[in-house]
Protein backbone atom coordinates (compact mmCIF):
# COMPACT_ATOMS: atom_id res chain seq x y z
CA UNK A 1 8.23 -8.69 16.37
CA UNK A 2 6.25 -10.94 13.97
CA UNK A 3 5.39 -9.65 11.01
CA UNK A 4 3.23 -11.40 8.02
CA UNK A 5 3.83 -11.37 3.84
CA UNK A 6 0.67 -11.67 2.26
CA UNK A 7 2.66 -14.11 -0.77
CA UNK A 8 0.15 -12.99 -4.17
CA UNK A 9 -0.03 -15.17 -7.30
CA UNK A 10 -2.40 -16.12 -9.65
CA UNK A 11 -3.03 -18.38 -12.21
CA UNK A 12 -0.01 -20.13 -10.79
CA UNK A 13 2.48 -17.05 -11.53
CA UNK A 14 3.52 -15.29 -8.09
CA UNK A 15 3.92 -11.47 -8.04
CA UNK A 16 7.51 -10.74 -7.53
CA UNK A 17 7.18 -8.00 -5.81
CA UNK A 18 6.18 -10.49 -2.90
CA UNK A 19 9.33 -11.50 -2.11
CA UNK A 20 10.77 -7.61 -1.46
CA UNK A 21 8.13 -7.58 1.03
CA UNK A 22 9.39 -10.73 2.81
CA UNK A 23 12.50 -9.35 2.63
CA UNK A 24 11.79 -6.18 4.46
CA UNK A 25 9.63 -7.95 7.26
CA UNK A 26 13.10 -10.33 8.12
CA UNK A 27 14.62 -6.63 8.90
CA UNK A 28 12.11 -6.19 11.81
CA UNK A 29 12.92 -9.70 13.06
CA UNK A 30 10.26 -12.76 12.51
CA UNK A 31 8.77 -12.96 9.33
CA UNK A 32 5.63 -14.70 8.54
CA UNK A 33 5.03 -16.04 5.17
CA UNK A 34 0.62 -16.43 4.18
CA UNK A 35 0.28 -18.55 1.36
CA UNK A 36 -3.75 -18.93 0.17
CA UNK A 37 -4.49 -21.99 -2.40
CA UNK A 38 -1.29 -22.74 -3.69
CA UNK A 39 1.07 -25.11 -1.50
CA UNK A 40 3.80 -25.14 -4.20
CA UNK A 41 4.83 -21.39 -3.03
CA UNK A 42 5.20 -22.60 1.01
CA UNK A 43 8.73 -23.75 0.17
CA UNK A 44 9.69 -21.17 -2.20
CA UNK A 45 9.03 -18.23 0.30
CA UNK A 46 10.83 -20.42 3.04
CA UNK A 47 13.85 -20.15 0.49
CA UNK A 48 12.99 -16.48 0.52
CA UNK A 49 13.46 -15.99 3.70
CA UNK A 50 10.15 -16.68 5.96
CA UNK A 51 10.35 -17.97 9.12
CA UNK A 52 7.79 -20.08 8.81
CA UNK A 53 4.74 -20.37 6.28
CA UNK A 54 1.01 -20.19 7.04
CA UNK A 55 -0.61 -22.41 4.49
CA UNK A 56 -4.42 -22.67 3.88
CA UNK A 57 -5.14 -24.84 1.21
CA UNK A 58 -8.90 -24.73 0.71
CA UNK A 59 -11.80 -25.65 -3.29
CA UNK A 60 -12.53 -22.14 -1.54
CA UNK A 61 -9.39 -20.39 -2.63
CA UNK A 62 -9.03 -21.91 -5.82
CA UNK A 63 -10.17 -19.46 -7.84
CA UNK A 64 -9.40 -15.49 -6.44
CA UNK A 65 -12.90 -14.14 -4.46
CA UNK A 66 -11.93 -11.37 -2.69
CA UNK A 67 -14.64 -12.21 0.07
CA UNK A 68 -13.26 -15.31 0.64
CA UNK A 69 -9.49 -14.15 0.75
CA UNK A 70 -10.22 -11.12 3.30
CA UNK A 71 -12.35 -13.45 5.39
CA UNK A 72 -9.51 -16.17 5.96
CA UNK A 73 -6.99 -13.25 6.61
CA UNK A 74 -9.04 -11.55 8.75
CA UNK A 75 -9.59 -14.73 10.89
CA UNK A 76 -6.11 -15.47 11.42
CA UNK A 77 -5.12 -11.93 12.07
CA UNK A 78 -7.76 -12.39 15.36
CA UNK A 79 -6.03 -15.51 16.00
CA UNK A 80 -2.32 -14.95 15.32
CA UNK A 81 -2.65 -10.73 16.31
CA UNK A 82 0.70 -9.89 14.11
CA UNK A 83 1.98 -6.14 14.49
CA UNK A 84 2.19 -5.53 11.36
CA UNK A 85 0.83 -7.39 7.28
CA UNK A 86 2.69 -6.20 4.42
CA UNK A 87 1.94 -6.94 0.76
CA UNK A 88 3.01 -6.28 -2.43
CA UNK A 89 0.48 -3.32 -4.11
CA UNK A 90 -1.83 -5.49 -6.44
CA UNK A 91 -5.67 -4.89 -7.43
CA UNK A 92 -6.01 -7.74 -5.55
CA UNK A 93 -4.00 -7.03 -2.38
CA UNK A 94 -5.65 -3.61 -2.45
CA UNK A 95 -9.03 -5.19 -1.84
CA UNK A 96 -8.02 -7.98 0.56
CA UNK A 97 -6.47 -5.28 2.57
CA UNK A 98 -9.18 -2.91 2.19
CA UNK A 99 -11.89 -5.48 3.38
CA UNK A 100 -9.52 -6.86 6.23
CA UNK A 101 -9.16 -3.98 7.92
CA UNK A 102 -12.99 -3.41 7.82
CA UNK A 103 -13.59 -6.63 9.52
CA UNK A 104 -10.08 -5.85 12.09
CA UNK A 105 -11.60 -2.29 12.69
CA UNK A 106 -7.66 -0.43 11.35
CA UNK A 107 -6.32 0.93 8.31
CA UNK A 108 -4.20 0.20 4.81
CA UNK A 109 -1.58 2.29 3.91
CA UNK A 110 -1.34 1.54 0.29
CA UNK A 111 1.46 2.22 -2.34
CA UNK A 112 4.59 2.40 -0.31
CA UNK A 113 8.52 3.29 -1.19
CA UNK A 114 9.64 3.38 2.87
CA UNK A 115 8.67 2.32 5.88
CA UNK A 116 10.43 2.91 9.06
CA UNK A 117 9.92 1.39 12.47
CA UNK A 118 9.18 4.18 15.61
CA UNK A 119 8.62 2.04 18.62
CA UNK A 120 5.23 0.01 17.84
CA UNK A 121 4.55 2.36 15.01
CA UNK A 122 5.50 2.55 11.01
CA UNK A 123 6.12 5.67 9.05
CA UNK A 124 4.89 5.42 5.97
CA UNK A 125 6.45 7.32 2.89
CA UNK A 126 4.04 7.07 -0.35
CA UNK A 127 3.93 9.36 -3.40
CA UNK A 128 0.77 11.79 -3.75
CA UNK A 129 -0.29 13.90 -6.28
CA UNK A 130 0.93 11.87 -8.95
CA UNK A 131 4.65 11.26 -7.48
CA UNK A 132 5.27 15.22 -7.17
CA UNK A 133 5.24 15.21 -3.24
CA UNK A 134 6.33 12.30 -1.01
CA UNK A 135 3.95 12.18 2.23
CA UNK A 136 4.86 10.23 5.47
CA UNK A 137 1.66 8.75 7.61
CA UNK A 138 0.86 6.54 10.18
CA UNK A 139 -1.77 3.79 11.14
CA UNK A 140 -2.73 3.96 14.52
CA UNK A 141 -4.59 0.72 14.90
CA UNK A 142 -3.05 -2.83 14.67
CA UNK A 143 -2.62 -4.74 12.88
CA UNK A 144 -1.07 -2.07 10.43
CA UNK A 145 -2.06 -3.13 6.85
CA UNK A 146 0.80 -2.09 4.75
CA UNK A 147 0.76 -2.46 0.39
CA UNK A 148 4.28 -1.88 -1.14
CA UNK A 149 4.85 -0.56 -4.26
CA UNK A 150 7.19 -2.64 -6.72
CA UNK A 151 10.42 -2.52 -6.80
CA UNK A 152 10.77 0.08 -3.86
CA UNK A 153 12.79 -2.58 -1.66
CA UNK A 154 15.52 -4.78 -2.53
CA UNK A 155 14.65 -8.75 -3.16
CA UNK A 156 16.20 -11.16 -0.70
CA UNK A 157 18.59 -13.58 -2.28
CA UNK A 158 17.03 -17.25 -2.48
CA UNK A 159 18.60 -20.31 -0.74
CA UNK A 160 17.67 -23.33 -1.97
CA UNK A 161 16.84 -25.93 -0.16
CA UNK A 162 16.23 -23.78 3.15
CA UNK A 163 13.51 -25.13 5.57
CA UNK A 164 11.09 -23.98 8.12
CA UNK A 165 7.76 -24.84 9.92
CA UNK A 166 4.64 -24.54 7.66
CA UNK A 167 1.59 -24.50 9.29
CA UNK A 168 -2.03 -25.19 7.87
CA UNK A 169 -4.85 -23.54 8.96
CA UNK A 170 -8.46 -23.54 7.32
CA UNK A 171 -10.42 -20.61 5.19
CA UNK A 172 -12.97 -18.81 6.53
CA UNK A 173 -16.45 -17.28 5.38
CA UNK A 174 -18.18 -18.47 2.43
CA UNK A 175 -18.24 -16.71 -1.31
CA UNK A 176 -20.88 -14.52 -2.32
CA UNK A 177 -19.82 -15.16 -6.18
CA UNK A 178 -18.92 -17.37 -8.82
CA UNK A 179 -15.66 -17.78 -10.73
CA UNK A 180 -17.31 -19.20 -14.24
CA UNK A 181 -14.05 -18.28 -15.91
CA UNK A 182 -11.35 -15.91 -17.13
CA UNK A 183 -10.62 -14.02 -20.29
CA UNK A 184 -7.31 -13.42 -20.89
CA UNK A 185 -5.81 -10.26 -21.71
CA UNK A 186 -4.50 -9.11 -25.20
CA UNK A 187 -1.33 -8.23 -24.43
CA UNK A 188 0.09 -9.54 -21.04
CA UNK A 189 2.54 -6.94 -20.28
CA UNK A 190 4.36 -6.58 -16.95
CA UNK A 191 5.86 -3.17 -16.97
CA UNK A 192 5.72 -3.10 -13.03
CA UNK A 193 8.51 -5.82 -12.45
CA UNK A 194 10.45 -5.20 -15.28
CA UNK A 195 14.21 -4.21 -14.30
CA UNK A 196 14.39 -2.61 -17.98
CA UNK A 197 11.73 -0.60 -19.93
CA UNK A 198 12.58 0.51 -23.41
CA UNK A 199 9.48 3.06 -24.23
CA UNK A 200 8.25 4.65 -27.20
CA UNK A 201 6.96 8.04 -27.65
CA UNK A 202 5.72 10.21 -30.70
CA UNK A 203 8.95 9.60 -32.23
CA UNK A 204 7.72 6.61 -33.91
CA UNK A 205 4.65 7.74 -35.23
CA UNK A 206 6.17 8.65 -38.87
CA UNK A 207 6.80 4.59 -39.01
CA UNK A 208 5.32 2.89 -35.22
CA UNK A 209 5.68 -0.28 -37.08
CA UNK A 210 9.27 0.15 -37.62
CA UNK A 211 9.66 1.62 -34.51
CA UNK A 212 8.26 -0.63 -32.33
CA UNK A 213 10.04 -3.77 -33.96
CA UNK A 214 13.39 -1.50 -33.07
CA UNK A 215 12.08 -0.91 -29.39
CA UNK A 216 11.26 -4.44 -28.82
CA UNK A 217 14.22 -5.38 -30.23
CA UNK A 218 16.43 -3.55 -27.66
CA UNK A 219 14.24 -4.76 -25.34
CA UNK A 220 14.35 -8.09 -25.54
CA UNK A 221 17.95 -8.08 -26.08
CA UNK A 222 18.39 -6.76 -22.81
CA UNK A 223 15.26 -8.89 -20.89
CA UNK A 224 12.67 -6.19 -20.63
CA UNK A 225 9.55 -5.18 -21.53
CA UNK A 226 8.16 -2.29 -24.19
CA UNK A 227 6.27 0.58 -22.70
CA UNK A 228 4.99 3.63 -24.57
CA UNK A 229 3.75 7.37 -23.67
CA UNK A 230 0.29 7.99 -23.88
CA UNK A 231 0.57 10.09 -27.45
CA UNK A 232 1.30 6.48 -29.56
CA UNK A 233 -1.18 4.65 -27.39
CA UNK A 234 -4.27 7.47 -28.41
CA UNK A 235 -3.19 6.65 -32.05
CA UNK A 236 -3.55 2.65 -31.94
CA UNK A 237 0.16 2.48 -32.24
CA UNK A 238 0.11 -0.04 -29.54
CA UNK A 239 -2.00 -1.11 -27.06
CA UNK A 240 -2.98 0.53 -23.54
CA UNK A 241 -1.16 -2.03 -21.24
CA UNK A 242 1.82 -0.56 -22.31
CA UNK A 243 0.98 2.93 -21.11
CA UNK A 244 3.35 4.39 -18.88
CA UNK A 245 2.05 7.52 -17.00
CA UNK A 246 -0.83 9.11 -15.02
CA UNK A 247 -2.96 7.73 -16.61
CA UNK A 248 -0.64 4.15 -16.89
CA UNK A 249 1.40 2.76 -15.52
CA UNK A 250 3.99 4.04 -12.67
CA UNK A 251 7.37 2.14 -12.86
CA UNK A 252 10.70 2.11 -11.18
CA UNK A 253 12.81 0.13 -13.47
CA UNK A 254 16.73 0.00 -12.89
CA UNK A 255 17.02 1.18 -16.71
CA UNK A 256 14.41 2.82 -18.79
CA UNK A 257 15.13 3.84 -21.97
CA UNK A 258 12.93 6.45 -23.57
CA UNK A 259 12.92 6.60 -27.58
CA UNK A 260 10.81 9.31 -29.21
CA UNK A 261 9.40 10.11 -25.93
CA UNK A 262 9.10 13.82 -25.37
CA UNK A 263 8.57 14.11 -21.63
CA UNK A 264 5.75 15.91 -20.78
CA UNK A 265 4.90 15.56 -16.94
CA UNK A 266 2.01 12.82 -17.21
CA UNK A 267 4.85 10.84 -19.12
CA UNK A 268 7.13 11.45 -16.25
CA UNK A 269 5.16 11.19 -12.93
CA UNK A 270 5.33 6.98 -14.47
CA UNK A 271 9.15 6.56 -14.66
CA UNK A 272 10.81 9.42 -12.54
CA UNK A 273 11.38 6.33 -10.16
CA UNK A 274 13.85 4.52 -12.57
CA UNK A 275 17.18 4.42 -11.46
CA UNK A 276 18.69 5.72 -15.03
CA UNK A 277 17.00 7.21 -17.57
CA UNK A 278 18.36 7.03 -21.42
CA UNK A 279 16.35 9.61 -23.73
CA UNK A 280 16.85 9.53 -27.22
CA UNK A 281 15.23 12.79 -28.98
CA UNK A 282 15.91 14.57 -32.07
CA UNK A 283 14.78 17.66 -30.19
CA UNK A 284 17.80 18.75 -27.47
CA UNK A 285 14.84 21.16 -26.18
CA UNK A 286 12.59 18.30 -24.86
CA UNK A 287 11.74 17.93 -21.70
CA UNK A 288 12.90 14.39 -21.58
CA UNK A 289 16.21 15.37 -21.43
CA UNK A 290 16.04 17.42 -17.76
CA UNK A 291 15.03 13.79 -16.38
CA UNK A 292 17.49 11.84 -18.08
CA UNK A 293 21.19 10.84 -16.46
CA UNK A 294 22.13 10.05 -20.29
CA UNK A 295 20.75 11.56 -23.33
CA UNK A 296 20.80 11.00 -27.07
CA UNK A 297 20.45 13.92 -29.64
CA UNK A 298 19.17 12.20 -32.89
CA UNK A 299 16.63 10.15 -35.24
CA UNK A 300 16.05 6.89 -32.93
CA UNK A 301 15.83 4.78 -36.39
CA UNK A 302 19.57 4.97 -36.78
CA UNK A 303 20.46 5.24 -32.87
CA UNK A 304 18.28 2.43 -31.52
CA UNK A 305 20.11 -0.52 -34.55
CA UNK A 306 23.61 0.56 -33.37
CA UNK A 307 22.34 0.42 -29.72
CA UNK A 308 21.10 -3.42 -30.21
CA UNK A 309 24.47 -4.14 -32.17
CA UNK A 310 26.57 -2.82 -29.09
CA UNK A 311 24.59 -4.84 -26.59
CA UNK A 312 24.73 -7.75 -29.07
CA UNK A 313 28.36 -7.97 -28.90
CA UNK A 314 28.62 -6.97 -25.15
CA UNK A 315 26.07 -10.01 -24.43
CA UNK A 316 27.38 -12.39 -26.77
CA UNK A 317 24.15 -12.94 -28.16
C-alpha cells in the first residue's frame, strides 16, 4: 500500500512531528513523501525514510494560502488515488485536510495517538473530552485523511546521504488572497515538540521573576522549553504561549517537570501524556502529586538550584 506524508514547514523551519508520520506510513509498506514550495526538504525526508518525494515547487506556494495548498493536494490525490494521507496535526494541516476532503468527497480524522490497519480500513484512537476518554473511529471513504498528534509515534532514525526518486508535479487552483506579510509572534515557544517541559504554576507567584529565571534555567540546562499553568499566565507572569492546558496547550513530553503547579484537571488534561512527571509542591495534598511518577515535597526556590547543580555536573556543563 502507498501511503502519502504531507511534510509541513514554514518560514523555512519543518514541523518535526512530520517525520513520525513518515515513519509510521514505512510500517504499512510504501511511503510517499509531499513536499509544497520548499525543494531543500525532498532530500531530507528521503533520509527520513520516503520512498520517493513528490515535489511541487510553484511563486504559488511561496507564501502558505490554504486554497492554494488544498487545491494542489487535492489534484494529485485524483491523480495518484493513495489509500491513505497522514500529517502531522498543525493549524495548517487541519485546514488543508479539511478543504481536501471537501473537494475528494471523504473525511479527516484529526488529532491522533494510534492508528491501526483492518484490511483497507484505519482505526483511529484520538482523545475526546479533553483527553478523559480515548475514542476509536473510522473513515469510510478514501483517501482517509489522517492528522497526528505530536509526539504520539516514534521518529525514524535519519540516514544521510540516502536516495530515492523525486518527482515534480505542478500546483493547482489559483489564490483567492494575498500574503502582504507576517508579524511575528512575541514569544516563539514550541511546547508541542519539546522532549522536556519544565512548567510553572502558582508557586512562583510570591517572586515569578525569580521563579521563572529558576524554571528556565533547568530548562535550558536540560534542552527544553518553559511552560506554565493557566493561574501565572491570568496574572501576566508570563505570556499565553506558554499555557499548558484546556485552554493551552496539550503536550506529551518524555519529561515534564511541574514546579509550583498544583494540578487541577484543566492543568492536567495538557500533560497527562508525558512519559514522567516530576512535581515539586510544598503542599503533599495537591493534586499534582496523584499524576506524578516522582514527587518533591518543598519550596521550589531551594529545590529547583540544587536540581540545575545536579544536572550541571551530570552534563558536564
Amino acid at each position: 500500500m502507498n501511503t502519502w506524508v504531507y511534510i509541513d514547514h514554514f518560514g523555512g523551519e519543518i514541523v518535526p512531528a512530520s517525520w513520525e508520520a513518515l515513519g509510521l506510513a514505512k510500517t504499512y509498506g510504501k511511503a510517499t513523501a509531499l513536499v509544497f514550495g520548499n525543494a531543500s526538504l525532498a532530500q531530507t525526508a528521503l533520509e527520513y525514510g520516503a520512498d520517493e518525494v513528490i515535489l511541487v515547487e510553484d511563486p504559488a506556494l511561496a507564501d502558505y494560502r490554504a486554497e492554494t495548498f488544498a487545491s494542489t493536494l487535492s489534484a494529485l490525490a485524483k491523480d495518484g488515488t493513495p489509500a491513505l494521507i497522514l500529517l502531522p496535526s498543525t493549524t495548517r494541516t487541519r485546514e488543508i485536510a479539511a478543504m481536501s476532503a471537501i473537494d475528494l468527497n471523504s473525511g479527516v480524522l484529526t488529532d491522533v495517538t494510534n492508528l491501526e490497519q483492518n484490511g483497507e480500513t484505519f482505526v483511529a484512537t484520538r482523545p475526546i473530552y479533553e483527553g478523559k476518554l480515548m475514542e476509536k473511529t473510522v473513515c469510510a471513504a478514501t483517501p482517509q485523511f489522517v492528522t497526528l498528534r505530536a509526539r504520539a509515534f516514534p521518529k525514524p532514525a535519519r540516514e544521510a546521504g540516502r536516495s530515492g526518486e523525486v518527482k515534480k508535479a505542478p500546483a493547482s487552483g489559483s489564490a483567492l488572497t494575498e500574503v502582504v506579510g507576517f508579524t511575528p509572534a512575541e514569544t516563539n515557544v514550541n511546547l508541542a515538540d519539546a522532549g522536556v517541559v519544565v512548567a510553572g504554576g502558582r508557586g512562583v507567584s510570591n517572586n515569578p521573576a525569580e521563579g521563572f529565571r529558576l524554571i528556565g534555567e533547568l530548562a535550558s540546562l536540560l534542552g527544553g522549553a518553559v511552560g506554565a499553568s493557566r493561574a501565572v499566565v491570568d496574572e501576566g507572569h508570563i505570556p499565553y504561549a506558554h499555557q499548558v492546558g484546556q485552554t493551552g496547550k496539550v503536550i506529551a513530553p518524555d519529561l515534564y517537570i511541574a514546579a509550583g503547579v498544583s494540578g487541577a484537571i484543566q492543568h492536567v488534561v495538557g500533560m497527562r501524556n508525558a512519559k514522567v512527571v516530576v512535581a515539586i509542591n510544598k503542599d503533599a495534598e495537591a493534586p499534582i502529586f496523584g499524576v506524578s511518577r516522582y514527587g518533591v515535597v518543598g519550596d521550589l526556590f531551594s529545590i529547583l538550584p540544587a536540581l540545575s547543580a545536579a544536572f550541571r555536573k551530570r552534563l558536564g556543563k
